[in-house]
C-alpha atoms as a PDB file:
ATOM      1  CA  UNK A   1     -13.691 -18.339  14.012  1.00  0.00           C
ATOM      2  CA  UNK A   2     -16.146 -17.814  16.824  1.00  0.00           C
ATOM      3  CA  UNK A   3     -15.439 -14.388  18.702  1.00  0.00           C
ATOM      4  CA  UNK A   4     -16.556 -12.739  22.238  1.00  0.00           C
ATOM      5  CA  UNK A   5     -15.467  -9.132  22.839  1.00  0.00           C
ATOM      6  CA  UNK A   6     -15.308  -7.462  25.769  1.00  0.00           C
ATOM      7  CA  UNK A   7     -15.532  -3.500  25.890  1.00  0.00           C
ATOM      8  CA  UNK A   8     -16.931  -0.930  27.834  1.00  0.00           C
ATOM      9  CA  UNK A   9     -16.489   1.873  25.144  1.00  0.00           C
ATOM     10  CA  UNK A  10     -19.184   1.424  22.769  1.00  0.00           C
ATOM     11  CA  UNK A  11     -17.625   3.019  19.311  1.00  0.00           C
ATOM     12  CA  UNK A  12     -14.369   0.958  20.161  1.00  0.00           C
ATOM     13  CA  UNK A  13     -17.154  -2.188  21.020  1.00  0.00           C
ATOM     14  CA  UNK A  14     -18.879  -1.576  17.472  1.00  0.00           C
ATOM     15  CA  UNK A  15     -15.387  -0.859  15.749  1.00  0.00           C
ATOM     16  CA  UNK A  16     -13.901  -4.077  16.520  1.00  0.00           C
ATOM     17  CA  UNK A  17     -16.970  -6.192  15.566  1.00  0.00           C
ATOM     18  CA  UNK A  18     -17.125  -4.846  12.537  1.00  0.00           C
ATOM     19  CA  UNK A  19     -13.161  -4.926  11.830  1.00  0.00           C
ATOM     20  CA  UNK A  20     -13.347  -8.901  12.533  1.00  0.00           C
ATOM     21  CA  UNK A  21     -16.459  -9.642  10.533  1.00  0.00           C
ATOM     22  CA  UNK A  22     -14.633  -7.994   7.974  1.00  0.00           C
ATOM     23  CA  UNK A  23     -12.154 -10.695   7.849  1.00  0.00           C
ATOM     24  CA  UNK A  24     -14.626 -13.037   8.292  1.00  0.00           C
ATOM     25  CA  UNK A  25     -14.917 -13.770  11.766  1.00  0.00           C
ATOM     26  CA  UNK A  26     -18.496 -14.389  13.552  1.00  0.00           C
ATOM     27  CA  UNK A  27     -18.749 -12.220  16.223  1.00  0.00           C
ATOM     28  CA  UNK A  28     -20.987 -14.589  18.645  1.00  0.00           C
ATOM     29  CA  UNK A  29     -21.257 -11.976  21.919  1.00  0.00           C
ATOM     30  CA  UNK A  30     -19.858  -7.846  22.355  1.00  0.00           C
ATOM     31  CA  UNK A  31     -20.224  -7.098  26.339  1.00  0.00           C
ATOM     32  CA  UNK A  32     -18.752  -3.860  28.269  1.00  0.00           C
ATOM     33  CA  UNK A  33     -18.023  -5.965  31.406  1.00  0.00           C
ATOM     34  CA  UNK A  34     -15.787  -8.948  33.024  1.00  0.00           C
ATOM     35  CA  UNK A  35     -18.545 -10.655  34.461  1.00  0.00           C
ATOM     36  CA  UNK A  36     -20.901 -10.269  31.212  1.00  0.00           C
ATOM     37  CA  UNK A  37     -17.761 -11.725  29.159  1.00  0.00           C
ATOM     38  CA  UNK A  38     -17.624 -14.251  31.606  1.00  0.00           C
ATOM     39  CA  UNK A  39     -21.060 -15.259  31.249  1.00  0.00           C
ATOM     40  CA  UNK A  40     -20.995 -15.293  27.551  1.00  0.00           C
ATOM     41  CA  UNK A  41     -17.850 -17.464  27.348  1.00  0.00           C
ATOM     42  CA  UNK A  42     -19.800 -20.594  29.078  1.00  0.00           C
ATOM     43  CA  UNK A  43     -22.547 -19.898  27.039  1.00  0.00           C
ATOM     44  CA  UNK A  44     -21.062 -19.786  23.757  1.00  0.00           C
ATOM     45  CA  UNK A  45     -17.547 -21.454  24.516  1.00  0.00           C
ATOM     46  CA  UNK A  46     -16.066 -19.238  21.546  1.00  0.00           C
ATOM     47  CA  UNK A  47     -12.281 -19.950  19.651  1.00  0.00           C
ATOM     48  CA  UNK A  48     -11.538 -16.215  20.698  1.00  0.00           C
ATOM     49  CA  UNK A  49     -11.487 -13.887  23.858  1.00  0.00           C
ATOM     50  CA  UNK A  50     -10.804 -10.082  23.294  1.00  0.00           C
ATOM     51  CA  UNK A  51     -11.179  -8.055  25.897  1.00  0.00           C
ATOM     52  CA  UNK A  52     -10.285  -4.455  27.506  1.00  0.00           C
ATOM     53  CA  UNK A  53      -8.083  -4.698  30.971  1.00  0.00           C
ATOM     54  CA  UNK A  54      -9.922  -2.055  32.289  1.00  0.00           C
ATOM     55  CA  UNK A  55     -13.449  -2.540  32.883  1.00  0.00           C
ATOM     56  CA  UNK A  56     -16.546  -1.605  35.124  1.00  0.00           C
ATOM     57  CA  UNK A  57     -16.989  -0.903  38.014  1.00  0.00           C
ATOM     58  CA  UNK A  58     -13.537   0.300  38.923  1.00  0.00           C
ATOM     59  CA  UNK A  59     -11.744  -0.195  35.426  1.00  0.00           C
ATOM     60  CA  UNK A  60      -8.835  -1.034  37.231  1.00  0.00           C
ATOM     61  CA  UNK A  61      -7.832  -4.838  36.031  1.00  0.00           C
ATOM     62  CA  UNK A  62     -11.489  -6.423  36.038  1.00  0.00           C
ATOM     63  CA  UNK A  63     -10.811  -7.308  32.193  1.00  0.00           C
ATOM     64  CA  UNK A  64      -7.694  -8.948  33.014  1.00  0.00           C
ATOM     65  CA  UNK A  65      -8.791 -11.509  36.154  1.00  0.00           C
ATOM     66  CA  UNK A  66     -11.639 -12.379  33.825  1.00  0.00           C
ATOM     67  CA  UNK A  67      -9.147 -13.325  31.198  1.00  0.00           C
ATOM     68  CA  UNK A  68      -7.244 -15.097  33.550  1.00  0.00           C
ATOM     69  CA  UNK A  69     -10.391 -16.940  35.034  1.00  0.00           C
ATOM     70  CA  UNK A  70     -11.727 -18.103  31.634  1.00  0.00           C
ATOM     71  CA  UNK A  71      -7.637 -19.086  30.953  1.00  0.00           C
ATOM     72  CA  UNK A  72      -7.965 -21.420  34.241  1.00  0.00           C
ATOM     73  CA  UNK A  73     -11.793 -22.570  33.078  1.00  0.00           C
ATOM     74  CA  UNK A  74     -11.148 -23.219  29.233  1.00  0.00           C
ATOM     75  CA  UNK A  75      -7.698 -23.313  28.043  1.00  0.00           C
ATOM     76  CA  UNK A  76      -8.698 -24.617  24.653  1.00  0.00           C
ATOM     77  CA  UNK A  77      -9.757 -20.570  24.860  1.00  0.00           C
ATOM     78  CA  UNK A  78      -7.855 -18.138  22.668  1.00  0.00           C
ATOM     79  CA  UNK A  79      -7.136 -14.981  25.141  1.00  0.00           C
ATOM     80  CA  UNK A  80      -6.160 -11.637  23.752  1.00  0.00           C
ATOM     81  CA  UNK A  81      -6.529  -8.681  26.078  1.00  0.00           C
ATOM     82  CA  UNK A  82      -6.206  -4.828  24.897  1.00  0.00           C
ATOM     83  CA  UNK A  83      -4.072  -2.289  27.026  1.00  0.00           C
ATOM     84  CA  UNK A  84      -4.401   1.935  26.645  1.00  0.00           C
ATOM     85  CA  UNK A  85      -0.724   1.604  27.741  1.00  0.00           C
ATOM     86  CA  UNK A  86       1.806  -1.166  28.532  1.00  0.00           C
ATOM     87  CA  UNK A  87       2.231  -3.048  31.529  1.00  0.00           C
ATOM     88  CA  UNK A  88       4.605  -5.633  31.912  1.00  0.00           C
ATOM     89  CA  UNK A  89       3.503  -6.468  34.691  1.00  0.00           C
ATOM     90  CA  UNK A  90      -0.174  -7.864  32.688  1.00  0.00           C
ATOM     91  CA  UNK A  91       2.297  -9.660  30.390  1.00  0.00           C
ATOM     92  CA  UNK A  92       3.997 -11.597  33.222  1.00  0.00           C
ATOM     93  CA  UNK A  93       0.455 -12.480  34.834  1.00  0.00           C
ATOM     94  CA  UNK A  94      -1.029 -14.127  31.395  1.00  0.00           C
ATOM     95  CA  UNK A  95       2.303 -15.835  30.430  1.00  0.00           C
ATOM     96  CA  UNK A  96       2.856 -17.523  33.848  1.00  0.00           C
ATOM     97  CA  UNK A  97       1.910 -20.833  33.651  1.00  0.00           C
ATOM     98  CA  UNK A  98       1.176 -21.566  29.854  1.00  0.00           C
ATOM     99  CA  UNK A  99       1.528 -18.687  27.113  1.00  0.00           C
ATOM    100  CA  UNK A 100      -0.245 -20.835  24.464  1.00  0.00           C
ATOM    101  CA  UNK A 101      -3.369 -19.228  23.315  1.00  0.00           C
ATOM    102  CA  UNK A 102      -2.446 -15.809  24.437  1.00  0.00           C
ATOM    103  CA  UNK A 103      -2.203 -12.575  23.335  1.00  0.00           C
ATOM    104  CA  UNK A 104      -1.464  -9.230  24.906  1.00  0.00           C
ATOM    105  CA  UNK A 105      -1.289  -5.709  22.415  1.00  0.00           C
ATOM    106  CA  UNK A 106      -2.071  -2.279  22.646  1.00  0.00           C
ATOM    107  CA  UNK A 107      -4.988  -1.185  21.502  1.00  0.00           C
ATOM    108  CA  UNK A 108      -3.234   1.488  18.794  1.00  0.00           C
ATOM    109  CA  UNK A 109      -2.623  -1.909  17.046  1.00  0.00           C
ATOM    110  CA  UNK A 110      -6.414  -2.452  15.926  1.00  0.00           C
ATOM    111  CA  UNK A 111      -5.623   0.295  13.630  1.00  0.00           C
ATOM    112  CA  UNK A 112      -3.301  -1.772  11.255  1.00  0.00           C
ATOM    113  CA  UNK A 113      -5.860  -4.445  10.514  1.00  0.00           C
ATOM    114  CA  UNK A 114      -3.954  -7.333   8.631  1.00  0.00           C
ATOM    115  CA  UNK A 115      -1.349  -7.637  11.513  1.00  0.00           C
ATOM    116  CA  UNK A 116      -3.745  -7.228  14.241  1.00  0.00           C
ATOM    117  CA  UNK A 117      -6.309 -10.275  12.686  1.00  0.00           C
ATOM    118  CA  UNK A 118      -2.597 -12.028  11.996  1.00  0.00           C
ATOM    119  CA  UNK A 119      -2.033 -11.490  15.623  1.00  0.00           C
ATOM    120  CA  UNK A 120      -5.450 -13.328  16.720  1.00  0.00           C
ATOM    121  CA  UNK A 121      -5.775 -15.814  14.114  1.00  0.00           C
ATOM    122  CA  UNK A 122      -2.190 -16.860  15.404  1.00  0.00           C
ATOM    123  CA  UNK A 123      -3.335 -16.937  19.023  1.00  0.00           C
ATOM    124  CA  UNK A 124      -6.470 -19.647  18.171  1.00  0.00           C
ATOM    125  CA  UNK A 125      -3.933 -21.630  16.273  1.00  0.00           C
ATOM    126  CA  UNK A 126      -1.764 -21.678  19.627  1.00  0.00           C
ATOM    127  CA  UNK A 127       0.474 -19.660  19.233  1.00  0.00           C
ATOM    128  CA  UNK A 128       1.297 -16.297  21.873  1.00  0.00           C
ATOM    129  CA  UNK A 129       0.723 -12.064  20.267  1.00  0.00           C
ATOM    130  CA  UNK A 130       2.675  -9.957  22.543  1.00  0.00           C
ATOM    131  CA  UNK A 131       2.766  -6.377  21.259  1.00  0.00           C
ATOM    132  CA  UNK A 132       6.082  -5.384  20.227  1.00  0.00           C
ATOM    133  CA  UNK A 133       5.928  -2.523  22.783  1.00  0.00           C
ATOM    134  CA  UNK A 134       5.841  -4.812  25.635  1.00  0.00           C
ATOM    135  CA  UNK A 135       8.716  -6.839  24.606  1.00  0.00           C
ATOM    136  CA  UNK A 136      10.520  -3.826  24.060  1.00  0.00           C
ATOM    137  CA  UNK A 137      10.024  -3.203  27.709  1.00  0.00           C
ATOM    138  CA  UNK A 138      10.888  -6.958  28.985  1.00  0.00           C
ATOM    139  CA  UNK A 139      14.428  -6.865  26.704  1.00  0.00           C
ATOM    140  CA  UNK A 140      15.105  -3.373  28.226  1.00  0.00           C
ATOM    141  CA  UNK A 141      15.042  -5.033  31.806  1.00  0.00           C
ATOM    142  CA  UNK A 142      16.742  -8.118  30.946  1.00  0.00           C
ATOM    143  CA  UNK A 143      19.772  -6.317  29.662  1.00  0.00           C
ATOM    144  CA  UNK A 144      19.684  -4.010  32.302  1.00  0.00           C
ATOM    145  CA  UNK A 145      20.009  -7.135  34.655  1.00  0.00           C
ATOM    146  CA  UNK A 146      23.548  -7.225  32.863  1.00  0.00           C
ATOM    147  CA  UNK A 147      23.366 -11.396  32.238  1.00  0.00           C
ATOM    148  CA  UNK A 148      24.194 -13.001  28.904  1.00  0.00           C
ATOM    149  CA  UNK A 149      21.521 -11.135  27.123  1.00  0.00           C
ATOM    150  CA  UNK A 150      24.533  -7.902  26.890  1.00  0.00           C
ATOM    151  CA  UNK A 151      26.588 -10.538  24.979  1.00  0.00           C
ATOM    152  CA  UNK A 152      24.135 -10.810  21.921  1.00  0.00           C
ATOM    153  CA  UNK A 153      24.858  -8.845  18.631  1.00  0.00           C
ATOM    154  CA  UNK A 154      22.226  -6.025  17.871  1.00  0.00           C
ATOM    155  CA  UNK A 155      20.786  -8.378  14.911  1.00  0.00           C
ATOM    156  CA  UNK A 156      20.095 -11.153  17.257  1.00  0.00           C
ATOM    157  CA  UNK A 157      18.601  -8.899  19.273  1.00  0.00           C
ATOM    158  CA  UNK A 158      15.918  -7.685  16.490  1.00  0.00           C
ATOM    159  CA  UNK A 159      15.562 -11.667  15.730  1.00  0.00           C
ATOM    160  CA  UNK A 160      14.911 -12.308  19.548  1.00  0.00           C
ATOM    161  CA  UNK A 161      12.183  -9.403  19.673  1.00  0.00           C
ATOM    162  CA  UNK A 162      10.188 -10.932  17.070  1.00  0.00           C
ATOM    163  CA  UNK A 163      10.638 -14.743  18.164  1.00  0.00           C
ATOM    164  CA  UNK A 164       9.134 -13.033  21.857  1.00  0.00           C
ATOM    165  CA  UNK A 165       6.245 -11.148  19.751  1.00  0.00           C
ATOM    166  CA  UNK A 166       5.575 -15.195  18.353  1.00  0.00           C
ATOM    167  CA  UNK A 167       6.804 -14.384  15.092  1.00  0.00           C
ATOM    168  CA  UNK A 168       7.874 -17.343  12.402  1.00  0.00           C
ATOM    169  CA  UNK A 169      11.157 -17.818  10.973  1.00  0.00           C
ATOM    170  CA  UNK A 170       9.805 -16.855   7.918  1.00  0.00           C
ATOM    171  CA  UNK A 171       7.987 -13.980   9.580  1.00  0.00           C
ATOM    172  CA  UNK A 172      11.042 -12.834  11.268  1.00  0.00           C
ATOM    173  CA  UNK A 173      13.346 -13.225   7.725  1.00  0.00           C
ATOM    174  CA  UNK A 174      10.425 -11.347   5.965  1.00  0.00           C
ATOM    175  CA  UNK A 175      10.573  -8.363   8.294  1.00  0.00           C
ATOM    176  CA  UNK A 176      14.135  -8.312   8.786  1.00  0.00           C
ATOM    177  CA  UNK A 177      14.766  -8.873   5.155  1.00  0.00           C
ATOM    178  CA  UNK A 178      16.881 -11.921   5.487  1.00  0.00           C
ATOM    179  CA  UNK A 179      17.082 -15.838   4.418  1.00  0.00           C
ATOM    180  CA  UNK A 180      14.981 -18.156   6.144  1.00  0.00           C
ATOM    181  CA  UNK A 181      18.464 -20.136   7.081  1.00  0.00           C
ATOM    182  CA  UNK A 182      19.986 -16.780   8.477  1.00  0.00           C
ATOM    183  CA  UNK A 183      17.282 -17.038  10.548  1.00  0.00           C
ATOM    184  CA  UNK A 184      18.171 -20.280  11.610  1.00  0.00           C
ATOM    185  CA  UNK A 185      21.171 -19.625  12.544  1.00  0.00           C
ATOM    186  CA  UNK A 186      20.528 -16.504  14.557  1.00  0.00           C
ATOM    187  CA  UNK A 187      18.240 -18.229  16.097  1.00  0.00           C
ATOM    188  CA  UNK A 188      20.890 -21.428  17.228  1.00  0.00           C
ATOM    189  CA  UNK A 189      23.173 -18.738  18.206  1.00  0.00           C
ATOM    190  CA  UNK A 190      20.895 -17.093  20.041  1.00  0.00           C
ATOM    191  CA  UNK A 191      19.773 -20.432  22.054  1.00  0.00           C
ATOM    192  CA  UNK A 192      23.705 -21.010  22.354  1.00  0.00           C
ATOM    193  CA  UNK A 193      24.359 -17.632  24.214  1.00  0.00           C
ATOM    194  CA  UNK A 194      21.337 -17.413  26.585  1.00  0.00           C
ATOM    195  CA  UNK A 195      21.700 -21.268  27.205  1.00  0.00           C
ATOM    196  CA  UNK A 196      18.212 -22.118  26.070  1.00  0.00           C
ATOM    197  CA  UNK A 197      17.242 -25.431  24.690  1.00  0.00           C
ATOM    198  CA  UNK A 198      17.194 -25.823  20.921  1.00  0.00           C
ATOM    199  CA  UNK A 199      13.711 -26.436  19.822  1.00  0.00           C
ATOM    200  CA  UNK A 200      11.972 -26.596  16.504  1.00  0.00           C
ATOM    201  CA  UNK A 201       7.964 -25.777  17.631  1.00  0.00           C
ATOM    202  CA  UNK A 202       7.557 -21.919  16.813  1.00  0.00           C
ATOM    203  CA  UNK A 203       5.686 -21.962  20.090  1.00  0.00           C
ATOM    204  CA  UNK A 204       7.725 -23.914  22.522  1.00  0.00           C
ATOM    205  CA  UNK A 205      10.611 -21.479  21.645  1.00  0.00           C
ATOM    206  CA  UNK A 206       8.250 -18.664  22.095  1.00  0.00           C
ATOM    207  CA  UNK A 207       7.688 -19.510  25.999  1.00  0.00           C
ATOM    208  CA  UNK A 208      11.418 -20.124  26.155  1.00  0.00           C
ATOM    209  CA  UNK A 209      12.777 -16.951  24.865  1.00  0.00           C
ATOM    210  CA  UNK A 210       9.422 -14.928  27.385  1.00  0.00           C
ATOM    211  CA  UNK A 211      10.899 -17.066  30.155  1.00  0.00           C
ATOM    212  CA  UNK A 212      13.893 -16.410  30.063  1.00  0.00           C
ATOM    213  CA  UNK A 213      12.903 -12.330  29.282  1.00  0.00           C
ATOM    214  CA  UNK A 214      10.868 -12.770  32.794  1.00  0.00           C
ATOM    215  CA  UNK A 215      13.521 -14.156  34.803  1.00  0.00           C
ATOM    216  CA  UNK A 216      16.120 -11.821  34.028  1.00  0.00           C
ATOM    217  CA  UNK A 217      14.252  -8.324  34.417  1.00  0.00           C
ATOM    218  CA  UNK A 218      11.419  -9.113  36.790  1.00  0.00           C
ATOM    219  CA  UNK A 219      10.330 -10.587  39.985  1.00  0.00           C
ATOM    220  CA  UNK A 220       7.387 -13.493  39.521  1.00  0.00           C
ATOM    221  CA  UNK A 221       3.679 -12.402  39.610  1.00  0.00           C
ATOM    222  CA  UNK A 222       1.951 -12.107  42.143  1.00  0.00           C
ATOM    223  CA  UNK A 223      -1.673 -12.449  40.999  1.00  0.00           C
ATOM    224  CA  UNK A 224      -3.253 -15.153  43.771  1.00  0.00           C
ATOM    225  CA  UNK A 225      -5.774 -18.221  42.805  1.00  0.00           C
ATOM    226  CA  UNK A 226      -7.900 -16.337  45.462  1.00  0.00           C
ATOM    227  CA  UNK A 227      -7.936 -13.406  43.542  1.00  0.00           C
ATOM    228  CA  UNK A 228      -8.839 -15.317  40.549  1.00  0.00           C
ATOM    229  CA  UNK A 229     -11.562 -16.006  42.026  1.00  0.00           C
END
């Protein structure tokens, strides 16, 4: 797996290169800014993207509209991007239009490195990474929207939060210490109460259960195709 890493902190930079060549990833380009990243990606068209949302010069979102440009440019692209703290609101912009080779965690998760390489090998493969943080928040708002989501039992709710982090059935039966077909059948019960389509593909049902997240606790985004540049 072919990796470009965006980072203006250089220990942070130089931890995460070594972290993934670790685990055997080729680290093909480490930048500290949007447009260098940008650069790099049409030079080296890599499998992965990981970069910082806040970057030079005003390290307010330059990291994100980057990841969002090269999104646009190359969609075969794998796109993680690494938050300080969450934002929803960065969630809702990546996941708009397709969530498949995306990824969105804090960066307090580099420091448990099986689940955070997990979390990117499963975003080249084409799958989605939110950080369970973030769909803490989303679920939070959705229930607080008081629609069907009130009406699910608190252990569909734990299997819901890991189907929206992209976690497998048998992820989600490992963690929760349950039978693959309990899973299952949370899962149909699930689709049942919040009227959602049944669907097999881990990642189809991924974007269904974030959709549905999005429309029930916030507005849509509002990032332009101006502003992407």
């Amino acid at each position: 797996m072919r990796v470009i890493i965006a980072e203006d902190e250089v220990l942070l930079r130089e931890g995460l290169s070594h972290v993934l060549q670790d685990d055997g990833m080729t680290v093909v380009a480490a930048v500290g800014t949007g447009a260098q990243l940008e650069r790099e990606v049409s030079r080296h068209r890599p499998d992965l993207v990981i970069t910082d949302i806040r970057m030079p010069p005003t390290y307010t979102d330059e990291g994100l509209l980057s990841a969002l440009r090269i999104r646009h440019a190359h969609p075969g692209i794998g796109v993680v991007v690494l938050s300080q703290h969450v934002q929803r609101r960065y969630a809702t912009e990546l996941l708009h239009q397709d969530g498949s080779r995306v990824g969105y965690l804090l960066k307090q998760r580099v420091a448990d490195v099986n689940l955070f390489t997990a979390s990117l090998r499963r975003v080249v493969e084409g799958g989605t990474a939110l950080d369970p943080e973030v769909v803490a928040v989303m679920m939070t708002r959705a229930s607080r929207a008081k629609g069907v989501i009130t009406a699910l039992t608190p252990r569909q709710l734990e299997v819901l939060a890991l189907m929206a982090e992209g976690r497998s059935n048998a992820a989600i039966a490992s963690q929760l210490v349950l039978t693959e077909k309990a899973v299952v059948q949370h899962t149909s019960n699930i689709y049942d109460t919040l009227g959602l389509p049944i669907d097999a593909d881990d990642h189809r049902r991924v974007l269904a259960v974030i959709r549905y997240l999005e429309a029930a606790g916030s507005p849509p985004p509002t990032t332009s195709t101006r502003e992407l540049g």
